[in-house]
PDB file of N, CA and C in Angstrom:
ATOM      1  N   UNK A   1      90.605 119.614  63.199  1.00  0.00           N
ATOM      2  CA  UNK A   1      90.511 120.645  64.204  1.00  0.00           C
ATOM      3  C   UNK A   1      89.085 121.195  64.274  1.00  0.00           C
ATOM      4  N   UNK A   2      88.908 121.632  63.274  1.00  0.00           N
ATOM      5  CA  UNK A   2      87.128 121.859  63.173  1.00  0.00           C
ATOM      6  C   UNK A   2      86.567 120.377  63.749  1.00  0.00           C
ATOM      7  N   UNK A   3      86.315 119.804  63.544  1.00  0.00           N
ATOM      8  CA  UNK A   3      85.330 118.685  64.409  1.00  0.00           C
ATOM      9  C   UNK A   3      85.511 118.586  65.569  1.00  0.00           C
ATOM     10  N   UNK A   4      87.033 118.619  65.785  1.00  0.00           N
ATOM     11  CA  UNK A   4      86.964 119.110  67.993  1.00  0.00           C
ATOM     12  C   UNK A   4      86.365 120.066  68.004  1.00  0.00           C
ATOM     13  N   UNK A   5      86.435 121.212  67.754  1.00  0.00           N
ATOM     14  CA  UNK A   5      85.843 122.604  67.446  1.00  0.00           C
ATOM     15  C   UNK A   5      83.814 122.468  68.346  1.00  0.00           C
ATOM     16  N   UNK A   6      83.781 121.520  66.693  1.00  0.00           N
ATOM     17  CA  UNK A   6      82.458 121.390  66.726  1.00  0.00           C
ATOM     18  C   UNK A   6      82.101 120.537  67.836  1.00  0.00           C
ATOM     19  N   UNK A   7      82.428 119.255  67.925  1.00  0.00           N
ATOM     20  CA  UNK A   7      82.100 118.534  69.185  1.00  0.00           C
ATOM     21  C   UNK A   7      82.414 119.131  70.133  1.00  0.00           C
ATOM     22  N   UNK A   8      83.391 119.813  70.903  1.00  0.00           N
ATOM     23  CA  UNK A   8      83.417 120.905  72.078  1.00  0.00           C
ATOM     24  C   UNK A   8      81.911 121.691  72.006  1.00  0.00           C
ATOM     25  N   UNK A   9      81.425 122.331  70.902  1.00  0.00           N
ATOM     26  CA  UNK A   9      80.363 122.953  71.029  1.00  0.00           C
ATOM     27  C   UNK A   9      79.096 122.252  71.328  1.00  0.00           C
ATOM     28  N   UNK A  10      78.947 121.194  70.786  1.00  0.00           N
ATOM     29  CA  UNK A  10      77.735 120.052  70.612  1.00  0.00           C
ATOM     30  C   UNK A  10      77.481 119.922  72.628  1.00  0.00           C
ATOM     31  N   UNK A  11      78.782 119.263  73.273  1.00  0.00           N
ATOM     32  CA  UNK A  11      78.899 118.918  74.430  1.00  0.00           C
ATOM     33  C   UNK A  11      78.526 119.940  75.604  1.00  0.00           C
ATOM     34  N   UNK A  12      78.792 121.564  75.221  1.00  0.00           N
ATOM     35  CA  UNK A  12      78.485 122.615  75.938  1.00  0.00           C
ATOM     36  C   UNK A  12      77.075 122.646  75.629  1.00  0.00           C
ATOM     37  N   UNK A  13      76.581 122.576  74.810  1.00  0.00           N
ATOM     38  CA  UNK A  13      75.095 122.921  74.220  1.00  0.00           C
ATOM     39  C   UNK A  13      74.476 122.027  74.936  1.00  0.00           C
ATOM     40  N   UNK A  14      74.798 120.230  75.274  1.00  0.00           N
ATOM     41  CA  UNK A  14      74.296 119.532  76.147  1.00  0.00           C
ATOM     42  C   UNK A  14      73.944 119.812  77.122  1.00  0.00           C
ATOM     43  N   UNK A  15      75.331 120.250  77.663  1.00  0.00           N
ATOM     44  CA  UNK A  15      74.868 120.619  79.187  1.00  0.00           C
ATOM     45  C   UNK A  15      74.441 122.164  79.273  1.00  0.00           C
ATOM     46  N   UNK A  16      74.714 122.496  78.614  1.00  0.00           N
ATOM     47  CA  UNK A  16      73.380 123.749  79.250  1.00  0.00           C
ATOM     48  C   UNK A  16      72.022 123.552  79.097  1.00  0.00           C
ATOM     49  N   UNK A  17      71.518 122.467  78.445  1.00  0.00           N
ATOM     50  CA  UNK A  17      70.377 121.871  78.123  1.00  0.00           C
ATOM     51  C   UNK A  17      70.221 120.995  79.639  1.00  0.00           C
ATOM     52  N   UNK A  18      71.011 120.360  80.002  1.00  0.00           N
ATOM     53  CA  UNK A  18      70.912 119.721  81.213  1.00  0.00           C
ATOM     54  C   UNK A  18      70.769 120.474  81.999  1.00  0.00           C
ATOM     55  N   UNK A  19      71.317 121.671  82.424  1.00  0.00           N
ATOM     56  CA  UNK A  19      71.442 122.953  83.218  1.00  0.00           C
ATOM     57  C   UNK A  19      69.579 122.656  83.438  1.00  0.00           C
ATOM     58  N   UNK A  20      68.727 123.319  82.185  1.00  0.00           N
ATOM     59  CA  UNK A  20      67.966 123.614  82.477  1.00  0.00           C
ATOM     60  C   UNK A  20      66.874 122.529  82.694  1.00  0.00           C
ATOM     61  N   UNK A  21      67.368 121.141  82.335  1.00  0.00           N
ATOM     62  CA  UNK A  21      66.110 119.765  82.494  1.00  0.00           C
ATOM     63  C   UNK A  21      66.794 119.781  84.306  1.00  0.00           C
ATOM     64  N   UNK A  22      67.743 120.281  84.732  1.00  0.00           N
ATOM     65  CA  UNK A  22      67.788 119.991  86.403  1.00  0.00           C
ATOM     66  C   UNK A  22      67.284 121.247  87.042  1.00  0.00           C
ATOM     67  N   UNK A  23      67.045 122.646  86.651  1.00  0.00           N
ATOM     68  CA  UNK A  23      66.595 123.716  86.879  1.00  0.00           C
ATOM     69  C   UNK A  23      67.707 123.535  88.156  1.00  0.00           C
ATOM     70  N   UNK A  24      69.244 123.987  87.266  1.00  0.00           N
ATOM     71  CA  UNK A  24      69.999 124.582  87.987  1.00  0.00           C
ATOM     72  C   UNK A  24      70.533 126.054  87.649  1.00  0.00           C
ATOM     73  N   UNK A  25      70.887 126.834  88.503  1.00  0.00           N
ATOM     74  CA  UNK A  25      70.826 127.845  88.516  1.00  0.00           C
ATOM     75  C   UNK A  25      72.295 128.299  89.035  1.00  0.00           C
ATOM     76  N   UNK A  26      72.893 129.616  88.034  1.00  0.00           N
ATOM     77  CA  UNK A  26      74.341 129.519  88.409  1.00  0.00           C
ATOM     78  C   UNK A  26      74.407 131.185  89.566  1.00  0.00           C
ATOM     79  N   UNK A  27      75.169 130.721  90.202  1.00  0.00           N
ATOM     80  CA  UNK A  27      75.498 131.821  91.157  1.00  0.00           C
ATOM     81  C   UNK A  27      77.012 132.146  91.696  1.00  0.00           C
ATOM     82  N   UNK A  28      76.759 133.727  91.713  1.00  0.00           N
ATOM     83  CA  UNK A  28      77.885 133.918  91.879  1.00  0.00           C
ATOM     84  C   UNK A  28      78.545 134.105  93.175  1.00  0.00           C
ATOM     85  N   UNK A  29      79.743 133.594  93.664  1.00  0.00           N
ATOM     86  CA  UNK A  29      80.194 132.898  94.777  1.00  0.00           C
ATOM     87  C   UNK A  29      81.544 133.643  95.316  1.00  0.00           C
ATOM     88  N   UNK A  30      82.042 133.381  96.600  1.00  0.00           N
ATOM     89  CA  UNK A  30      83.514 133.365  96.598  1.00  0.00           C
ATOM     90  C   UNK A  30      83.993 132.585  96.793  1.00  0.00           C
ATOM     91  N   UNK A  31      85.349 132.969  96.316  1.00  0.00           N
ATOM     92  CA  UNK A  31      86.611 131.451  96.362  1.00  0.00           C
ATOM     93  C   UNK A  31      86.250 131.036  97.882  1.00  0.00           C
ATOM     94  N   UNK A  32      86.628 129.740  98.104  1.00  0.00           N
ATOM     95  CA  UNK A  32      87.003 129.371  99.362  1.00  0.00           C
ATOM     96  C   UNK A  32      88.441 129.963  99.583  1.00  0.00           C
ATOM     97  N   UNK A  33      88.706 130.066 101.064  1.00  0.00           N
ATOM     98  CA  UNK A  33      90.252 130.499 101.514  1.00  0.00           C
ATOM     99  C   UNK A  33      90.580 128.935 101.927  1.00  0.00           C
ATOM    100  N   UNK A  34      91.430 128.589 101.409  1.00  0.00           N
ATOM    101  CA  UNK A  34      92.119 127.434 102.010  1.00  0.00           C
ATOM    102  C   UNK A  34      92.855 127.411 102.545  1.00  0.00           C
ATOM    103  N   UNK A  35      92.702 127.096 104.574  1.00  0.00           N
ATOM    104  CA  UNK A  35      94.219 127.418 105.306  1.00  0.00           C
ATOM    105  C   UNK A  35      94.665 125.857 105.272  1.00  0.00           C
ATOM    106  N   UNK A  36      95.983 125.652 105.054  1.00  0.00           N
ATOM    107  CA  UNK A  36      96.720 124.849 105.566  1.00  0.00           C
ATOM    108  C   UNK A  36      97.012 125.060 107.014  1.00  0.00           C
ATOM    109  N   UNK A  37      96.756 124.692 107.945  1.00  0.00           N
ATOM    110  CA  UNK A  37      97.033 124.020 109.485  1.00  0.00           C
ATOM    111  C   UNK A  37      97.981 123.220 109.693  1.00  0.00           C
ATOM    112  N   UNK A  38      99.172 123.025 109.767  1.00  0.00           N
ATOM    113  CA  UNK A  38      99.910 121.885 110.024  1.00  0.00           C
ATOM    114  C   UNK A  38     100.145 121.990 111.487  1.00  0.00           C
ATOM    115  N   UNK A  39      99.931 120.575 112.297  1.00  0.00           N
ATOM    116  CA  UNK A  39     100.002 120.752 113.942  1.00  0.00           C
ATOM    117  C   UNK A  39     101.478 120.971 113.856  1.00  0.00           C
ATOM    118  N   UNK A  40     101.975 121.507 115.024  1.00  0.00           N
ATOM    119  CA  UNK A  40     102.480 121.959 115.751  1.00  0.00           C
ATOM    120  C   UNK A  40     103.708 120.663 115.756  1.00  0.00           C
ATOM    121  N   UNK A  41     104.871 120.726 115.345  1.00  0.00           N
ATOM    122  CA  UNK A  41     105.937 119.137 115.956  1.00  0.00           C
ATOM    123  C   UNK A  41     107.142 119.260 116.192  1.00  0.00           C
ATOM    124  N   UNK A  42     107.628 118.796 117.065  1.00  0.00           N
ATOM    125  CA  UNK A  42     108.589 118.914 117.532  1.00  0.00           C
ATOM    126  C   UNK A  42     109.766 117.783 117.536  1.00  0.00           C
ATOM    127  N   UNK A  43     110.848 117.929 117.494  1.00  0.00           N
ATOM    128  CA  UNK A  43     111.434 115.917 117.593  1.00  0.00           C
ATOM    129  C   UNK A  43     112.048 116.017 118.567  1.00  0.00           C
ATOM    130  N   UNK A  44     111.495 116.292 119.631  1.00  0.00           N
ATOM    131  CA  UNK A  44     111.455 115.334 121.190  1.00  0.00           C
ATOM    132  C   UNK A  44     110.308 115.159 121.246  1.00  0.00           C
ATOM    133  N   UNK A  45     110.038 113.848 122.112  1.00  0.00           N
ATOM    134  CA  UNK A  45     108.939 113.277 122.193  1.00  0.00           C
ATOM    135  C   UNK A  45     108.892 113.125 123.847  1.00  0.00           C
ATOM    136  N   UNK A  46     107.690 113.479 124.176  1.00  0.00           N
ATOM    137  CA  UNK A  46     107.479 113.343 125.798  1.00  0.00           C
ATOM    138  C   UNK A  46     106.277 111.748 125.612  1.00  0.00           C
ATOM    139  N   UNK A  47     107.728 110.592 126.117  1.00  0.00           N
ATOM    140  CA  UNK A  47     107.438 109.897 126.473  1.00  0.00           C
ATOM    141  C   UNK A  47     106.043 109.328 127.391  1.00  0.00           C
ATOM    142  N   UNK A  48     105.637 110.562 128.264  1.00  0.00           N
ATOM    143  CA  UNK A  48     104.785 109.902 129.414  1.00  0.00           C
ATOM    144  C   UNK A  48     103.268 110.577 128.472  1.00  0.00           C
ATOM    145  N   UNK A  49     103.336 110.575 127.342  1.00  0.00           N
ATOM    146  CA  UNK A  49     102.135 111.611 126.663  1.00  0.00           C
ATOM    147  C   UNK A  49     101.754 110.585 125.641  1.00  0.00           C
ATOM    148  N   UNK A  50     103.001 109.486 125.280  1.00  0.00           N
ATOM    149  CA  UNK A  50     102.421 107.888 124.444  1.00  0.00           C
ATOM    150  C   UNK A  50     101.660 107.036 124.921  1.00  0.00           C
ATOM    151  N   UNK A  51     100.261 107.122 124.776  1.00  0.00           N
ATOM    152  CA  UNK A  51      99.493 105.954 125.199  1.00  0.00           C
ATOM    153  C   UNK A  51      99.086 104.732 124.129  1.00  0.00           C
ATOM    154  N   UNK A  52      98.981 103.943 125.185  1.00  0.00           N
ATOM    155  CA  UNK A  52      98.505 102.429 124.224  1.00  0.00           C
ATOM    156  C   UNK A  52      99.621 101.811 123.388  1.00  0.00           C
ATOM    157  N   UNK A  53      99.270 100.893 122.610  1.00  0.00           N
ATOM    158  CA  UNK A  53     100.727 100.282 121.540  1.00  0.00           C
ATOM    159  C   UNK A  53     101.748  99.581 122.645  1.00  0.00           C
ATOM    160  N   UNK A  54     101.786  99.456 123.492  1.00  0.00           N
ATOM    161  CA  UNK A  54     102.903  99.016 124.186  1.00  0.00           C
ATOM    162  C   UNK A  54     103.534  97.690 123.896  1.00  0.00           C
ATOM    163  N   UNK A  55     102.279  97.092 124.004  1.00  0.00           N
ATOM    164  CA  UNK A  55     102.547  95.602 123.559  1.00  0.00           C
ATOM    165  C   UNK A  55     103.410  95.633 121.500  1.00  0.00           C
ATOM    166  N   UNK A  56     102.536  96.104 120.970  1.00  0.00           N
ATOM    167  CA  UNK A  56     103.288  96.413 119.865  1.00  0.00           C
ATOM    168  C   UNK A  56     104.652  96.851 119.523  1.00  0.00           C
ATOM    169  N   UNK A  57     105.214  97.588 120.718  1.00  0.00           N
ATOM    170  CA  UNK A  57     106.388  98.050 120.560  1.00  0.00           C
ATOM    171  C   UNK A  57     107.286  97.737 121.317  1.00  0.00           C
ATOM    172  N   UNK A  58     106.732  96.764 121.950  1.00  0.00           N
ATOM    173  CA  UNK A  58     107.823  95.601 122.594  1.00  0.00           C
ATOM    174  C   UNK A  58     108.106  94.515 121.444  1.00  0.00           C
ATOM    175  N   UNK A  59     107.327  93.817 121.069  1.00  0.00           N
ATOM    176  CA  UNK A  59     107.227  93.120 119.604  1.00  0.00           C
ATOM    177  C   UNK A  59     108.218  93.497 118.700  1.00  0.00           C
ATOM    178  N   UNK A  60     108.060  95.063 118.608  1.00  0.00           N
ATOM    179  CA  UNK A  60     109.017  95.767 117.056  1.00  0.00           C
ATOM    180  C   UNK A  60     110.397  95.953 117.250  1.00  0.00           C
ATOM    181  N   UNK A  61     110.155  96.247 118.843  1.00  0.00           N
ATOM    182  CA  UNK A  61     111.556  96.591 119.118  1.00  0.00           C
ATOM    183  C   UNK A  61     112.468  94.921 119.332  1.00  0.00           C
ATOM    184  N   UNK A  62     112.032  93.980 120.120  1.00  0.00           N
ATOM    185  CA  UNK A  62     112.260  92.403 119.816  1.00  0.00           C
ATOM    186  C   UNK A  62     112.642  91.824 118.127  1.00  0.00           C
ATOM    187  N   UNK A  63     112.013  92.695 117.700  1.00  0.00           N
ATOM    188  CA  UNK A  63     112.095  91.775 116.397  1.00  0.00           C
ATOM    189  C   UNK A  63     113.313  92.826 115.660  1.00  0.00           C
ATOM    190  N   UNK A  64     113.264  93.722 115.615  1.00  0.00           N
ATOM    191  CA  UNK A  64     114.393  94.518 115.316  1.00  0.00           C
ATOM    192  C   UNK A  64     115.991  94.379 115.885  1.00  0.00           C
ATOM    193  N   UNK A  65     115.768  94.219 117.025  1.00  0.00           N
ATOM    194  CA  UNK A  65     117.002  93.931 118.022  1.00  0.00           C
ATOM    195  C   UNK A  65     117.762  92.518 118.350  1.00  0.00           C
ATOM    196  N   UNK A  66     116.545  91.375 117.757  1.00  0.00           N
ATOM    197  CA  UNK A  66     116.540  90.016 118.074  1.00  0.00           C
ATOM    198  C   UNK A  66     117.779  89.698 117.400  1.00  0.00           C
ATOM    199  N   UNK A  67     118.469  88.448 117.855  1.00  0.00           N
ATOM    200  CA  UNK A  67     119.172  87.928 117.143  1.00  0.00           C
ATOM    201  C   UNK A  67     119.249  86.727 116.477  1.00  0.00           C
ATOM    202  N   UNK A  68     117.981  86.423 115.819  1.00  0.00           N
ATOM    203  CA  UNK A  68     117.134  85.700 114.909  1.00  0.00           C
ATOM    204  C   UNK A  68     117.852  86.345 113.615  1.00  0.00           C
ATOM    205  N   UNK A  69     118.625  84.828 112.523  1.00  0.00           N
ATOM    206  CA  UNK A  69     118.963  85.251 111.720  1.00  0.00           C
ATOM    207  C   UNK A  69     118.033  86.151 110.674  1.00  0.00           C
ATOM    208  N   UNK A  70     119.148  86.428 110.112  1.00  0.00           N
ATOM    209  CA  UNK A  70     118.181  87.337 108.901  1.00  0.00           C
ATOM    210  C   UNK A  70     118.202  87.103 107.837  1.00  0.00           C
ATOM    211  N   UNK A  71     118.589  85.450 107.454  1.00  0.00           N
ATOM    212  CA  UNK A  71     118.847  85.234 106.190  1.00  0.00           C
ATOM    213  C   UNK A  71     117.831  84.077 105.940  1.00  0.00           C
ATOM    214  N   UNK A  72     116.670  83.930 107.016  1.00  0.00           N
ATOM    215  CA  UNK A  72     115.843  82.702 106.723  1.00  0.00           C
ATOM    216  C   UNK A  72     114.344  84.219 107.066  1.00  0.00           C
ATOM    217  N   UNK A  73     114.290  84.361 108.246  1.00  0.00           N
ATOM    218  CA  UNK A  73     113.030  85.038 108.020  1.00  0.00           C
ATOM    219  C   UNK A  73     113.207  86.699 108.254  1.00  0.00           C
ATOM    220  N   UNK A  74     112.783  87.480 107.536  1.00  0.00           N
ATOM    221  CA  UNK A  74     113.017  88.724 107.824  1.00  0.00           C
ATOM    222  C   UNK A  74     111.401  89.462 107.393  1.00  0.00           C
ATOM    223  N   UNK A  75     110.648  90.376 108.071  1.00  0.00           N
ATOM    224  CA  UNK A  75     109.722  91.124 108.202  1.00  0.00           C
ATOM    225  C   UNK A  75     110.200  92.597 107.219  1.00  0.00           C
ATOM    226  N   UNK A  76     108.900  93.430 106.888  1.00  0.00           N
ATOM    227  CA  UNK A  76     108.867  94.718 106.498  1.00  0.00           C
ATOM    228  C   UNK A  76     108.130  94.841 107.335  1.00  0.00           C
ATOM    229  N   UNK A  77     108.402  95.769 108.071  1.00  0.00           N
ATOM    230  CA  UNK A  77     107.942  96.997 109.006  1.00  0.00           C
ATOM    231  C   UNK A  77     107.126  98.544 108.477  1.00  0.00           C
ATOM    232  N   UNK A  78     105.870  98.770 107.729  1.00  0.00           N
ATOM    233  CA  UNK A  78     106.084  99.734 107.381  1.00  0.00           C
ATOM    234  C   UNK A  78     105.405 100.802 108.682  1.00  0.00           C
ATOM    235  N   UNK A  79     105.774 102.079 108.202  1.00  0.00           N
ATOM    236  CA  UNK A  79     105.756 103.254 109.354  1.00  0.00           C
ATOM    237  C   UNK A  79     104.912 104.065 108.842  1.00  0.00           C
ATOM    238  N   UNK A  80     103.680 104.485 108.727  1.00  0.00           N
ATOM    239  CA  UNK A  80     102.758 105.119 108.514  1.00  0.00           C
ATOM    240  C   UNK A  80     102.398 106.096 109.695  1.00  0.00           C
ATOM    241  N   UNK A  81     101.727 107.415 109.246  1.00  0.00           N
ATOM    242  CA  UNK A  81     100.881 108.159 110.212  1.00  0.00           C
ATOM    243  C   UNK A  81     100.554 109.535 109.603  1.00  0.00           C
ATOM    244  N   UNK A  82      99.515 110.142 110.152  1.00  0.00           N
ATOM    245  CA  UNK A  82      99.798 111.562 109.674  1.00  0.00           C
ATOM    246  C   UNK A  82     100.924 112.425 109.286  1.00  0.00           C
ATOM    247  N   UNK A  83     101.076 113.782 108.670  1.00  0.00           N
ATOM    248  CA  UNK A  83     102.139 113.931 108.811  1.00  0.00           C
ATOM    249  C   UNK A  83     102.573 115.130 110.380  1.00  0.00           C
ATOM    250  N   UNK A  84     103.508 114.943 110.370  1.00  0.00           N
ATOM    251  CA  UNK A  84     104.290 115.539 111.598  1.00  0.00           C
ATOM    252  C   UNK A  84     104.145 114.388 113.098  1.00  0.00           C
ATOM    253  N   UNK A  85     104.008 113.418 112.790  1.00  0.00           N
ATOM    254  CA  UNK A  85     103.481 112.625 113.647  1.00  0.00           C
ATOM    255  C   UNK A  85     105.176 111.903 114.240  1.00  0.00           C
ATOM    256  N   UNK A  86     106.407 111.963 113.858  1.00  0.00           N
ATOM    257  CA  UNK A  86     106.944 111.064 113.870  1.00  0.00           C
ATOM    258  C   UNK A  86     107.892 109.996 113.453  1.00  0.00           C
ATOM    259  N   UNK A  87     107.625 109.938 112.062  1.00  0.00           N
ATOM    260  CA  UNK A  87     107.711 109.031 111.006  1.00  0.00           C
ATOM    261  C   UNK A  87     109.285 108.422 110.982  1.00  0.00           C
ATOM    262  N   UNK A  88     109.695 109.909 110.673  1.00  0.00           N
ATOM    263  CA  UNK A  88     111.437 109.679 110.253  1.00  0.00           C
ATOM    264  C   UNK A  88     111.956 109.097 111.282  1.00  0.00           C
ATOM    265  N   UNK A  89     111.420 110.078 112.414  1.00  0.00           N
ATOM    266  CA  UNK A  89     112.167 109.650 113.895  1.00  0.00           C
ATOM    267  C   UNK A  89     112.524 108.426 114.289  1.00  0.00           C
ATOM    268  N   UNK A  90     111.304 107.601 113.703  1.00  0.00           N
ATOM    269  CA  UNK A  90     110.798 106.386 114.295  1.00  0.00           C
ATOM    270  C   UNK A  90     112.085 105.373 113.824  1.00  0.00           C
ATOM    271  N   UNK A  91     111.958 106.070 112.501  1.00  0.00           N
ATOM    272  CA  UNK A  91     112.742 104.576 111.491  1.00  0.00           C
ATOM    273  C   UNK A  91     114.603 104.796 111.424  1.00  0.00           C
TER     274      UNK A  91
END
């Protein structure tokens, strides 16, 4: 216990030695406020407000709906995005 002791001390003594070979200087500060923002979501989705992907989601929805067995080739689909974007809805 004494030698952690001591090496804890050895390691502080370093860097305050470093402190001063970088001529840094300590100041006193305030906390940052950290807001969390989460947008705004809703689960209806206004369709005419989805752009792009189309082609993609003709594809997903084909391959989901197809009646291509499922015991020779089957896909993972994964569903990624920010959050509030969607996600659960989707799947």
């Amino acid at each position: 216990m004494k030698d952690n002791v001591n090496d804890i001390i050895t390691r502080l003594q370093d860097l305050v030695e470093d402190k001063a070979t970088l001529r840094l200087i300590v100041k006193e500060g305030t906390r940052l406020k950290i807001v969390n923002r989460r947008l705004q979501t809703s689960k209806t989705v206004d369709v005419s407000r989805i752009v792009g992907r189309e082609g993609e989601k003709e594809v997903l929805v084909c391959r989901l709906l197809g009646d291509e067995p499922c015991d020779r080739n089957f896909s993972v689909v994964p569903i990624v995005g920010m959050g509030g974007v969607g996600k659960k809805n989707s799947s």
